[in-house]
Protein backbone atom coordinates (compact mmCIF):
# COMPACT_ATOMS: atom_id res chain seq x y z
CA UNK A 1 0.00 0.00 0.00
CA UNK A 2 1.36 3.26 -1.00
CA UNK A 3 1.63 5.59 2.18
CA UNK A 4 1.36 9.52 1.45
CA UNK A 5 4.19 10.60 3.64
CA UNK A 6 7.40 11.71 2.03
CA UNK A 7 10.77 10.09 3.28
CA UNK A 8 11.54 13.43 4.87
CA UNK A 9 8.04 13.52 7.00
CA UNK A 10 8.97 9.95 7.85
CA UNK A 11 12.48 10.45 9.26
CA UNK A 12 11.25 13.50 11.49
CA UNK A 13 8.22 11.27 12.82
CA UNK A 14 10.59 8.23 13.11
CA UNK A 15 13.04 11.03 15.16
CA UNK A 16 10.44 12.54 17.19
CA UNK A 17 9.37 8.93 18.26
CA UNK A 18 12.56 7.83 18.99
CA UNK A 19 13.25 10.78 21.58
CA UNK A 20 10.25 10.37 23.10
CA UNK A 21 10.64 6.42 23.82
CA UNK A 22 13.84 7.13 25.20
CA UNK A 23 13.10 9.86 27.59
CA UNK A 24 10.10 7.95 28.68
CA UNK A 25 12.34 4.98 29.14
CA UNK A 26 14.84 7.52 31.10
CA UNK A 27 12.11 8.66 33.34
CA UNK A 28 11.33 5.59 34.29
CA UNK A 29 14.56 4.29 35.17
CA UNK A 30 15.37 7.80 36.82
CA UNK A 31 12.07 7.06 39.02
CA UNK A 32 12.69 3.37 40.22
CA UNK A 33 16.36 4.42 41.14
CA UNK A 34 15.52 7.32 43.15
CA UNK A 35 12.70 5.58 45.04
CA UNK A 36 15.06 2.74 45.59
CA UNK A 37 17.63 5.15 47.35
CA UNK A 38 14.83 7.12 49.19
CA UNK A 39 13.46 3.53 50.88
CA UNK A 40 17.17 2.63 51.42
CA UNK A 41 17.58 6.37 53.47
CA UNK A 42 14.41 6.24 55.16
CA UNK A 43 14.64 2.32 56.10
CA UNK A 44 18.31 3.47 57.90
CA UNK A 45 16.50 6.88 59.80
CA UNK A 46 12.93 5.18 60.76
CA UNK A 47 15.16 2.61 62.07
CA UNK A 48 17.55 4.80 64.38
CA UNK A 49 15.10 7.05 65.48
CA UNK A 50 12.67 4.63 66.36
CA UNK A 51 15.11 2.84 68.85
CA UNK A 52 15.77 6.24 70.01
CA UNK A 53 12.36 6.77 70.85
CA UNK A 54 12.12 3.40 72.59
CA UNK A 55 15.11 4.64 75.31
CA UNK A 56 13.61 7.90 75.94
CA UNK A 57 13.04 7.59 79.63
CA UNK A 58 9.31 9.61 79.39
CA UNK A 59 8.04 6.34 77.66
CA UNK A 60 9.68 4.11 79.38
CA UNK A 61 8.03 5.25 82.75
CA UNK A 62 4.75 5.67 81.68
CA UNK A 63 5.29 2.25 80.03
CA UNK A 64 6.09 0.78 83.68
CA UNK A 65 3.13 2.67 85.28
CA UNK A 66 0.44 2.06 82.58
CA UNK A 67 -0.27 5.44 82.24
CA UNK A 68 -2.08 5.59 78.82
CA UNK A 69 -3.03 9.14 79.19
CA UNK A 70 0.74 10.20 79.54
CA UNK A 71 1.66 8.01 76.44
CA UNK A 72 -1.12 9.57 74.47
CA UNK A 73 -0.09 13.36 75.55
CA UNK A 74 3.32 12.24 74.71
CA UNK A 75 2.33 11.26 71.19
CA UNK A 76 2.73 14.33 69.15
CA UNK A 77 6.43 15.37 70.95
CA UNK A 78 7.84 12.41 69.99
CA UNK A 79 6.93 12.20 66.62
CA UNK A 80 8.32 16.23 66.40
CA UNK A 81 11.45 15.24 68.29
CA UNK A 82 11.68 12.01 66.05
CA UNK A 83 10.76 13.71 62.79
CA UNK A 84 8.44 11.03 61.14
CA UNK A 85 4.95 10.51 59.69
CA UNK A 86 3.41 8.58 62.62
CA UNK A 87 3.96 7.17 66.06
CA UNK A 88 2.58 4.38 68.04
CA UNK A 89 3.01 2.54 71.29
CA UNK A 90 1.95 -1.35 72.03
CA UNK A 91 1.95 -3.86 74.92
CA UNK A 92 3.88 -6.75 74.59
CA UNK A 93 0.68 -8.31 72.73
CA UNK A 94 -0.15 -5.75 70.23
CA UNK A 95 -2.88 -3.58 71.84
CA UNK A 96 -2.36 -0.18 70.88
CA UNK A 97 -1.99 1.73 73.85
CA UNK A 98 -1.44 5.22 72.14
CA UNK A 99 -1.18 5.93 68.69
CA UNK A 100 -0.87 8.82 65.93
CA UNK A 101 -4.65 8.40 65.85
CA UNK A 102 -6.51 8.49 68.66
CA UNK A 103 -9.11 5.97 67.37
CA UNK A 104 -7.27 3.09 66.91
CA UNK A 105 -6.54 3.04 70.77
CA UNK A 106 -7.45 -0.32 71.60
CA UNK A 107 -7.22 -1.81 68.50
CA UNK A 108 -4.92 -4.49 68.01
CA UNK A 109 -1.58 -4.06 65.54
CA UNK A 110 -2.63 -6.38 62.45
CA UNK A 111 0.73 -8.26 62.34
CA UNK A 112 2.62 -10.19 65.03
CA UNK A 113 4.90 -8.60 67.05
CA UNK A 114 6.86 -11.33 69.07
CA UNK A 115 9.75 -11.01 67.00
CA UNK A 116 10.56 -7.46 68.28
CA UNK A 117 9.20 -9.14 71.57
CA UNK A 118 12.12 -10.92 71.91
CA UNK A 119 14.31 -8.30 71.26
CA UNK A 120 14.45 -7.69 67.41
CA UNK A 121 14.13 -4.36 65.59
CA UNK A 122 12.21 -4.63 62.33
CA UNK A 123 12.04 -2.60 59.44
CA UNK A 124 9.02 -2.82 57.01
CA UNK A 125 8.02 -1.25 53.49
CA UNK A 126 4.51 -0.79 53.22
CA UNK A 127 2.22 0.71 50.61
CA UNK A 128 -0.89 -0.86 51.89
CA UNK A 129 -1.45 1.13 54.98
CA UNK A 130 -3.57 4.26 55.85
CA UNK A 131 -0.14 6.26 55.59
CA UNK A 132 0.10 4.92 51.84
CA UNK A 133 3.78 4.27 50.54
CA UNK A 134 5.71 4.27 54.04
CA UNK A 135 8.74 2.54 55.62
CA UNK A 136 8.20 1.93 59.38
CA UNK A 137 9.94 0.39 62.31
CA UNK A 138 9.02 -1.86 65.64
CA UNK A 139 11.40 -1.27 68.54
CA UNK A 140 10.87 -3.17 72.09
CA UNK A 141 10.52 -0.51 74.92
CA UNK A 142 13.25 -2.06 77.40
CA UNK A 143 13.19 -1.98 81.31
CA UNK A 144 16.76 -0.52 82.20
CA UNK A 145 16.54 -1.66 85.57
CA UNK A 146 15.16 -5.31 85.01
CA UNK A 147 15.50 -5.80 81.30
CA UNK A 148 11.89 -6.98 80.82
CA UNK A 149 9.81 -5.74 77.04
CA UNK A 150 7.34 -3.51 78.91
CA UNK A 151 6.27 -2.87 75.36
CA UNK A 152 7.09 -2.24 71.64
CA UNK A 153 7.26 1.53 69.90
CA UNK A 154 6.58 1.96 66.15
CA UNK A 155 7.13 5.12 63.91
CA UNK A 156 6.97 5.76 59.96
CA UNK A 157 7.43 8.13 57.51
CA UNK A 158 5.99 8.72 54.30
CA UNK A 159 7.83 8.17 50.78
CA UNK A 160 6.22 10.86 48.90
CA UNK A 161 6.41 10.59 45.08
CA UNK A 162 6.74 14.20 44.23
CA UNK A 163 9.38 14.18 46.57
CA UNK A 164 11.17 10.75 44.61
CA UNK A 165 10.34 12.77 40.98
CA UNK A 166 12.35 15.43 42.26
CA UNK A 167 15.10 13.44 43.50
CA UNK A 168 15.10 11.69 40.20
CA UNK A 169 15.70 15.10 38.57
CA UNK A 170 12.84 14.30 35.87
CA UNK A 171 12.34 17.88 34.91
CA UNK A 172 15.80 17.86 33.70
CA UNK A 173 15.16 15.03 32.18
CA UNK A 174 12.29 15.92 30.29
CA UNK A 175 14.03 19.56 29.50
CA UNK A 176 17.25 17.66 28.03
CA UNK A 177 14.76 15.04 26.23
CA UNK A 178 12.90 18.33 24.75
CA UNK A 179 16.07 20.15 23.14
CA UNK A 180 17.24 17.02 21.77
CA UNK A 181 13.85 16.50 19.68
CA UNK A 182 13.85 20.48 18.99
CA UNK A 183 17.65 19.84 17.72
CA UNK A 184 16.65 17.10 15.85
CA UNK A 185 13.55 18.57 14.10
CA UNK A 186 15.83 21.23 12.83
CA UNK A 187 18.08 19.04 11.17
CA UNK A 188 15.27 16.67 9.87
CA UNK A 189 13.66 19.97 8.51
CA UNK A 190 17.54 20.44 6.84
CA UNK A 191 17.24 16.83 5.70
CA UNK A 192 14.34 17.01 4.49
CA UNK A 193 14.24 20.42 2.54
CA UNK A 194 17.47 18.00 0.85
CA UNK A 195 15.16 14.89 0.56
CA UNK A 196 12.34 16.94 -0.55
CA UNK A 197 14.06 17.93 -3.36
CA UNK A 198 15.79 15.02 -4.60
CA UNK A 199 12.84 12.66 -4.41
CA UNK A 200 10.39 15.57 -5.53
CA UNK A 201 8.26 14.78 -2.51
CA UNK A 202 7.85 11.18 -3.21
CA UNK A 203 7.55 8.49 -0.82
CA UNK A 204 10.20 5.77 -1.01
CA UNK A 205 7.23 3.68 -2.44
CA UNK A 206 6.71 5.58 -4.82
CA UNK A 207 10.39 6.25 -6.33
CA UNK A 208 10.40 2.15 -6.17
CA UNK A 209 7.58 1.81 -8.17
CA UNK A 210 8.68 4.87 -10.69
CA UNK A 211 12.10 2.82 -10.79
CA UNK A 212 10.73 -0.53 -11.35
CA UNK A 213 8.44 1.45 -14.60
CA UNK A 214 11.32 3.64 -15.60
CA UNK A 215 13.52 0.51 -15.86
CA UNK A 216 10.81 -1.76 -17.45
CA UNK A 217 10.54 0.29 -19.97
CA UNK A 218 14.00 1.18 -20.70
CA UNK A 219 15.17 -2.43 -21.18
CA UNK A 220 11.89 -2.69 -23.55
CA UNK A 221 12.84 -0.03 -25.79
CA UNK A 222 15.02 -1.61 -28.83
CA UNK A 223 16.67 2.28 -28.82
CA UNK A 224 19.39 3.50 -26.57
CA UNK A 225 18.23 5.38 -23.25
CA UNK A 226 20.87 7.15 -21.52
CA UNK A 227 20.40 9.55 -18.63
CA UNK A 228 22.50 11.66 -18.06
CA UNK A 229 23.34 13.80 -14.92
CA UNK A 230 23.86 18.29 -14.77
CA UNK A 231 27.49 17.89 -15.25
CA UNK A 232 27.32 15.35 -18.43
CA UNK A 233 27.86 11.95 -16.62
CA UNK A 234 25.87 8.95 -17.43
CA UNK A 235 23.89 8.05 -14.49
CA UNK A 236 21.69 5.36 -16.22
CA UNK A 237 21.45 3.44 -19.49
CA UNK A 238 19.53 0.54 -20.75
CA UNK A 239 21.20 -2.60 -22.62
CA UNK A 240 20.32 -1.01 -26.16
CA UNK A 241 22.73 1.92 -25.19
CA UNK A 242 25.37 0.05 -23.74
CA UNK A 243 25.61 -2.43 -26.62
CA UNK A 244 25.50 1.15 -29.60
CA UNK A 245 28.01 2.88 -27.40
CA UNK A 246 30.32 0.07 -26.88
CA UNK A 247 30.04 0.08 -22.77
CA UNK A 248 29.40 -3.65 -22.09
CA UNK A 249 31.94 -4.96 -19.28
CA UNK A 250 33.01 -1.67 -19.43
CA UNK A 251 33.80 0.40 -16.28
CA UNK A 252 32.61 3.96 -15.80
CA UNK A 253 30.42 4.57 -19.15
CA UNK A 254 31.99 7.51 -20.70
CA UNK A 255 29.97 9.26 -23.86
CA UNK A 256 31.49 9.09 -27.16
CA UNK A 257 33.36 12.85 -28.33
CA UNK A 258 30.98 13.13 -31.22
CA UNK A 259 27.97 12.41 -28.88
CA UNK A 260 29.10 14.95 -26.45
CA UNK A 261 30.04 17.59 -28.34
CA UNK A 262 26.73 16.98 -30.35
CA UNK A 263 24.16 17.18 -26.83
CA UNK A 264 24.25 20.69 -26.20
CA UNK A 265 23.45 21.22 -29.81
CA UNK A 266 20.35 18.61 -29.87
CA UNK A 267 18.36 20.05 -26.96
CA UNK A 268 14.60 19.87 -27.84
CA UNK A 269 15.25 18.38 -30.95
CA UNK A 270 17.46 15.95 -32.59
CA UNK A 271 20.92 15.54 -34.50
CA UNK A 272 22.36 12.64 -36.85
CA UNK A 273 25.93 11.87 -36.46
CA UNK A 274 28.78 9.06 -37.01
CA UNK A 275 30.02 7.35 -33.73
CA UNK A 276 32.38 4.09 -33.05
CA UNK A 277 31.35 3.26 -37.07
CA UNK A 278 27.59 3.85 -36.45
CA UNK A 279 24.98 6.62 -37.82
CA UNK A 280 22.84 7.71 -34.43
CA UNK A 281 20.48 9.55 -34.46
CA UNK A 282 20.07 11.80 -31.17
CA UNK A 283 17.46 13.40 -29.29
CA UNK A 284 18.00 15.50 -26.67
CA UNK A 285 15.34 16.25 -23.62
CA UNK A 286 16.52 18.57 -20.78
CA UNK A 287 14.33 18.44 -17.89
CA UNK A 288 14.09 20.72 -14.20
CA UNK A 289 12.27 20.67 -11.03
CA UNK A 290 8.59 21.02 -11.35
CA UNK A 291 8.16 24.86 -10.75
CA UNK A 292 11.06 25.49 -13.54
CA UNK A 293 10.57 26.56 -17.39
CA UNK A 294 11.54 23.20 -19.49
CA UNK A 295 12.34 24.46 -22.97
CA UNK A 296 12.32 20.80 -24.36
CA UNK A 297 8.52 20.80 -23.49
CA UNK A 298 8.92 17.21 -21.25
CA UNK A 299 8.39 16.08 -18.02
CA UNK A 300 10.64 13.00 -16.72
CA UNK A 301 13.06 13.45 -14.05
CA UNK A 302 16.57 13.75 -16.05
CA UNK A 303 18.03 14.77 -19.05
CA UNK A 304 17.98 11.73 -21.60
CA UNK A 305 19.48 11.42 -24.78
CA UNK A 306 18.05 8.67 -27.06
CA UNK A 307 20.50 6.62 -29.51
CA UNK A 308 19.22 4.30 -32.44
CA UNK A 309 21.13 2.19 -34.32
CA UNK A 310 19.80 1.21 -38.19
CA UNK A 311 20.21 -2.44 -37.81
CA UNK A 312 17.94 -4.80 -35.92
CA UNK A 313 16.14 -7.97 -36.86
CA UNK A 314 13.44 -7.98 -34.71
CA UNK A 315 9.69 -6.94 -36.06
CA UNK A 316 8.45 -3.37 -34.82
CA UNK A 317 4.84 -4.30 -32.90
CA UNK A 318 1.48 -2.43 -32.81
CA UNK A 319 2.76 -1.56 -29.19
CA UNK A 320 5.78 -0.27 -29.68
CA UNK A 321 4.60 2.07 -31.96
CA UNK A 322 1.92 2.78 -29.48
CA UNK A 323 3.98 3.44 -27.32
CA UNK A 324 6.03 5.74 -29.57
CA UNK A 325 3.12 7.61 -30.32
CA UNK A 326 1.67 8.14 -27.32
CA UNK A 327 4.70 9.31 -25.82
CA UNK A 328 4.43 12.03 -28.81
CA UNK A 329 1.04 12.68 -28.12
CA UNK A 330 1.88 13.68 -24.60
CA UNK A 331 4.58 16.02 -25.59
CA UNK A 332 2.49 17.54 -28.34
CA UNK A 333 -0.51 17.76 -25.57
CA UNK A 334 2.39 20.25 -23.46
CA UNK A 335 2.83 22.16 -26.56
CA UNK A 336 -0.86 23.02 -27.03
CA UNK A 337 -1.25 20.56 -30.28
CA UNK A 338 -3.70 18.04 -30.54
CA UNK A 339 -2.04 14.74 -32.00
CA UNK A 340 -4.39 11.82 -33.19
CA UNK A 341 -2.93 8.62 -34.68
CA UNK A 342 -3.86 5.02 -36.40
CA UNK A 343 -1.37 2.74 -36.52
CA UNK A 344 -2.65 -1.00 -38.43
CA UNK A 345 0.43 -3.99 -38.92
CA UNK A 346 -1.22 -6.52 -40.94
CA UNK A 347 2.12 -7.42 -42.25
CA UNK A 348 5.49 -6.89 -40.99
CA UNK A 349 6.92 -3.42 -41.81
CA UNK A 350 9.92 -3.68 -44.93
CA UNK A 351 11.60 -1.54 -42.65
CA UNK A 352 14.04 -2.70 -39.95
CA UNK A 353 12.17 -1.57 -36.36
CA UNK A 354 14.08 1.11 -35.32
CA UNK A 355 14.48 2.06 -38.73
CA UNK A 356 10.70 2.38 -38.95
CA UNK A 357 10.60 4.24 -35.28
CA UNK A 358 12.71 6.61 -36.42
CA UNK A 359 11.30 7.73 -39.92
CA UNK A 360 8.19 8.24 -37.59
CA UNK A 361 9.49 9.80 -34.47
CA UNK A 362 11.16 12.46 -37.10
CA UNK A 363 8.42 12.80 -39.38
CA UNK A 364 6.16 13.60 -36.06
CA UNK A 365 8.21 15.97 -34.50
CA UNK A 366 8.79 17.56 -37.66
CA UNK A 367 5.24 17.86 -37.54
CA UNK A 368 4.94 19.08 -34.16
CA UNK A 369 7.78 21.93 -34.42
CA UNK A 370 5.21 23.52 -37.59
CA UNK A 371 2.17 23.03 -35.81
CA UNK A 372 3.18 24.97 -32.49
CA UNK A 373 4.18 27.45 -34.65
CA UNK A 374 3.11 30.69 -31.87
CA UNK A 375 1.68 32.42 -34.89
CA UNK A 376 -1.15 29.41 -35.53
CA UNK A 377 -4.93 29.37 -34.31
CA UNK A 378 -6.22 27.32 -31.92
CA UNK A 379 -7.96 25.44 -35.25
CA UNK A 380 -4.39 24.81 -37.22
CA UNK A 381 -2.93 23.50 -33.81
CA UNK A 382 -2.72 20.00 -34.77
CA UNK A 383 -1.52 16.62 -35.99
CA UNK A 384 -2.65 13.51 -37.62
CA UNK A 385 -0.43 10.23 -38.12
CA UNK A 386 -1.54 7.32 -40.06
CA UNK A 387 0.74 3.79 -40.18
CA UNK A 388 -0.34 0.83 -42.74
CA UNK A 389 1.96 -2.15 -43.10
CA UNK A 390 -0.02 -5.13 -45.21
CA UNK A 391 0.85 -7.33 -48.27
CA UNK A 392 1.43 -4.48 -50.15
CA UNK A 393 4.43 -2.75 -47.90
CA UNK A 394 4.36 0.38 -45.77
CA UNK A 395 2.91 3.83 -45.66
CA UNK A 396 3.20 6.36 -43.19
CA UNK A 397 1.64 9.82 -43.64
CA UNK A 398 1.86 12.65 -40.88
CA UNK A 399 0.14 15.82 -41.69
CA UNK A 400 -0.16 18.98 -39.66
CA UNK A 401 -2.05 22.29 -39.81
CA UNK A 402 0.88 24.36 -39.74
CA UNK A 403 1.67 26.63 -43.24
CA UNK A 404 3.99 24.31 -44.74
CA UNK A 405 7.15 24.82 -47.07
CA UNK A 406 7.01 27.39 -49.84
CA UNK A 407 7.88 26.30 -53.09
CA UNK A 408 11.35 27.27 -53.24
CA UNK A 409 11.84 25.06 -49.80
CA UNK A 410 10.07 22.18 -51.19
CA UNK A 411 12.75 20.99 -52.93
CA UNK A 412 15.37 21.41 -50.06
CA UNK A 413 13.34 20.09 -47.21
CA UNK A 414 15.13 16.42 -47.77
CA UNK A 415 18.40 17.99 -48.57
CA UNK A 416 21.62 16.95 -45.79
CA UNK A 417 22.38 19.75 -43.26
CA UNK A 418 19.09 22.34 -44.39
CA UNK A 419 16.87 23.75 -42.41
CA UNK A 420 15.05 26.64 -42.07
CA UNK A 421 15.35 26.09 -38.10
CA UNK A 422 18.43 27.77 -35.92
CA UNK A 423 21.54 25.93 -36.59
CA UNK A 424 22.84 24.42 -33.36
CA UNK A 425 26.40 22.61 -32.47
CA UNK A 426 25.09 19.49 -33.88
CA UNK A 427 23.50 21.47 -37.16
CA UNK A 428 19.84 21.02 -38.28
CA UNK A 429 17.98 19.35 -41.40
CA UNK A 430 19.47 15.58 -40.48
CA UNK A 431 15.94 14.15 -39.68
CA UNK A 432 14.25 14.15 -43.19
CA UNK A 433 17.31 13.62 -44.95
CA UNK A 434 17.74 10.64 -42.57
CA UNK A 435 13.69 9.97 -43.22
CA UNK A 436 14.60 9.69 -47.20
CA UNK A 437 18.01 7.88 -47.30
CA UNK A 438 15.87 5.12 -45.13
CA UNK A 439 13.01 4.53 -47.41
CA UNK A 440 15.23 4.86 -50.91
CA UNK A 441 17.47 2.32 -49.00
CA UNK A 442 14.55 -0.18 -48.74
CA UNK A 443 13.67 0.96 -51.94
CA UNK A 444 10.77 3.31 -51.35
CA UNK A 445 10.53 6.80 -51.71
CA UNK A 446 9.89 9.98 -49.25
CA UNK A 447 7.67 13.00 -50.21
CA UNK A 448 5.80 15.89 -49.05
CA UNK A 449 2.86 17.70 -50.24
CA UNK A 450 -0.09 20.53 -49.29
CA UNK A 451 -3.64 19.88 -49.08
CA UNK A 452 -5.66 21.54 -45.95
CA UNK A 453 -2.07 20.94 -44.06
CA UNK A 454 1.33 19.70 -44.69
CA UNK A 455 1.67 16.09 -45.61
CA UNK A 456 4.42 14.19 -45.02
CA UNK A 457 4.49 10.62 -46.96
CA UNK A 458 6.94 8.07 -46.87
CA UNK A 459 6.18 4.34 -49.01
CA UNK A 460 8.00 1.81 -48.82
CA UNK A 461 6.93 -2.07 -50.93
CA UNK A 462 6.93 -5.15 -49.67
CA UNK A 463 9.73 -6.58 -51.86
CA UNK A 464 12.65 -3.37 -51.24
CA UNK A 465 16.06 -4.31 -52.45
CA UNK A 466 18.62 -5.15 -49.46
CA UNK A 467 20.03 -2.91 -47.01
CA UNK A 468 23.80 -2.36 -46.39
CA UNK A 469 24.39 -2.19 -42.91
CA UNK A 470 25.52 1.02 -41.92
């Protein structure tokens, strides 16, 4: 399932998450150390002051005399003098003879006490109690002058949580834990202005699934792909290119001179040139952010320059020249033209494929360059391909609504190196010329004429002579 987040949203979630586990996770650890320390102090205090308590000589003689009201008027010194939560003083059987709260006089101490009977101090944790989370101690009140228990003394205090969070320093905790996420957003917002733009917003997902296409496709195509990078490095090429330009079990692909020096030259159009004992034909595409102007009027990712080779024995299929086609009809659709198109193989083509793909890609774009002429109406803004291969051969007509050639052109418009287009590095007027040198090869013949447009025809029969490879 395709998730809508971009990789950069995801790494400042995936940060913010991360922080927050572990200062929760420090918190808690913080916590269950300090309240481990804070029992271990209290446990050591409750226990000293409690036998304290138990010498004081007050208690001891009202102890000896039974004097309950002087152990209850006694109650709220010693717990002062003691510093501790709660006080209370027993018989040697557990009745409560005075206590912290005055209704539990007479009320018998739930747990046994003949342990500090005989002698024994204990310490307890409890977090049962009416006092909630408390350590407390049981003392034995001591006759100095006979050594008999004439009872048993216990105090507490209170473990108070606020008192452990602060201890724990969890504030600073959750201060520290705060400017590291702040940090950290700021350089995920870095990372992912970065991301942002070199994924164009895209989740990873997506970018696999525009891979997986873009690569598809590229090892489909029968013509070279190449895409190349700002500063002229090839940063991906199909099979087709790397067997034209020579770079199988090669190391770093490096573009030919003549290609290079013919790229700058072929932007938003194409050039025909001579390269490691080939003809290729090049087109050019440069491409920029969305946002940016794209002269070359497309829309993928990269620069790509496209290589074909005239030589191939496999037969050109309805959909590869649908996909041809509709890959012209988009770019015509960014120009403002509207391109229609038939294509019908009953037969295979006389033509070698990519010989056939590119007599049409540069009959089309010739096409497409007249029809978005800026001067045309809205009505002339168009173009209409038509492909037949049957028993008889091929034809392949593209006509357009733009003005067409005048008469003096007509007779130059298949002529090597003219053009009435700007002359770039690589030079103009190589696509027709290329267009009629393929069909007189297979022995057909290349031809233009006007009649409510400009039509381009190119014929070619079913029996052409051979062609030399080139």
């Amino acid at each position: 399932m395709r998730h809508p987040w971009s990789i950069a949203r995801r790494i400042a979630v995936v940060h913010v998450a991360l922080v927050a586990a572990i200062a929760l996770f420090s918190v808690w650890s913080a916590y269950l150390q300090a309240r481990e320390v804070a029992q271990r102090v209290e446990e050591r205090h409750v226990q000293g002051v409690t036998t304290l308590v138990a010498r004081d000589p007050a208690l001891v003689s009202a102890l000896r005399a039974g004097d309950a009201p002087a152990l209850q008027a006694g109650i709220d010194g010693w717990i002062a003098e003691a510093q501790v939560s709660w006080l209370t003083v027993m018989d040697p059987d557990g009745m409560r003879l005075a206590s912290w709260r005055p209704e539990q006089v007479g009320v018998r101490y739930p747990r046994p006490v003949d342990a500090v009977v005989a002698g024994d101090t204990v310490v307890e944790l409890s977090s049962t109690g009416a006092a909630g989370r408390s350590v407390r101690a049981l003392a034995p009140v001591v006759d100095p002058e006979d050594g008999t228990v004439l009872g048993v003394v216990t105090t507490g205090v209170q473990i108070s949580d606020v008192a452990i969070m602060a201890q724990a320093q969890i504030p600073g905790i959750l201060l520290g834990s705060a400017a590291v996420a702040a940090v950290g957003l700021l350089v995920a917002w870095l990372v992912g202005r970065y991301l942002n733009r070199v994924t164009l917003g895209r989740g990873p997902e997506q970018i696999a699934e525009q891979f997986l296409l873009a690569e598809t496709a590229m090892d489909s195509l029968e013509a070279g792909v190449v895409v190349l990078a700002p500063d002229g490095r090839a940063r991906l090429h199909n099979d087709a290119a790397a067997r034209l330009l020579g770079w199988e079990g090669a190391g770093e692909p490096r573009l030919p001179t003549e290609l290079s020096a013919a790229l700058p030259g072929a932007v938003g159009g194409e050039a025909s040139l001579a390269a490691g004992g080939r003809v290729l034909v090049v087109q050019q595409r440069v491409v920029r952010s969305p946002g940016r102007s794209d002269p070359g009027g497309s829309a993928p990712p990269t620069a790509r320059a496209v290589l074909s080779r005239r030589a191939a024995d496999e037969e050109a299929s309805d959909d590869v020249l649908a996909a041809l086609l509709d890959a012209k009809a988009a770019q015509a659709r960014e120009r403002g033209v509207a391109l229609t198109w038939s294509a019908e193989l009953t037969a295979p083509a006389p033509l070698r494929p990519l010989d056939l793909l590119t007599v049409l890609g540069n009959l089309v774009d010739n096409a497409l360059d007249a029809a978005a002429a800026p001067d045309l109406s809205a009505a002339d803004r168009w173009v209409d391909v038509e492909v037949v291969s049957d028993v008889a051969g091929l034809l392949v007509q593209v006509a357009d609504g733009g003005p067409g050639p005048s008469d003096a052109d007509r007779g130059r418009l298949f002529d090597r190196g003219w053009s009435t287009k700007p002359v770039g590095a690589a030079g103009r007027g190589m696509g027709l010329w290329l267009t009629r040198r393929i069909a007189e090869e297979a022995g057909g013949v290349a031809d233009v004429a006007t009649d409510s447009g400009t039509v381009f025809t190119v014929e070619v029969p079913r029996n052409p002579r051979p062609q030399e490879e080139t």
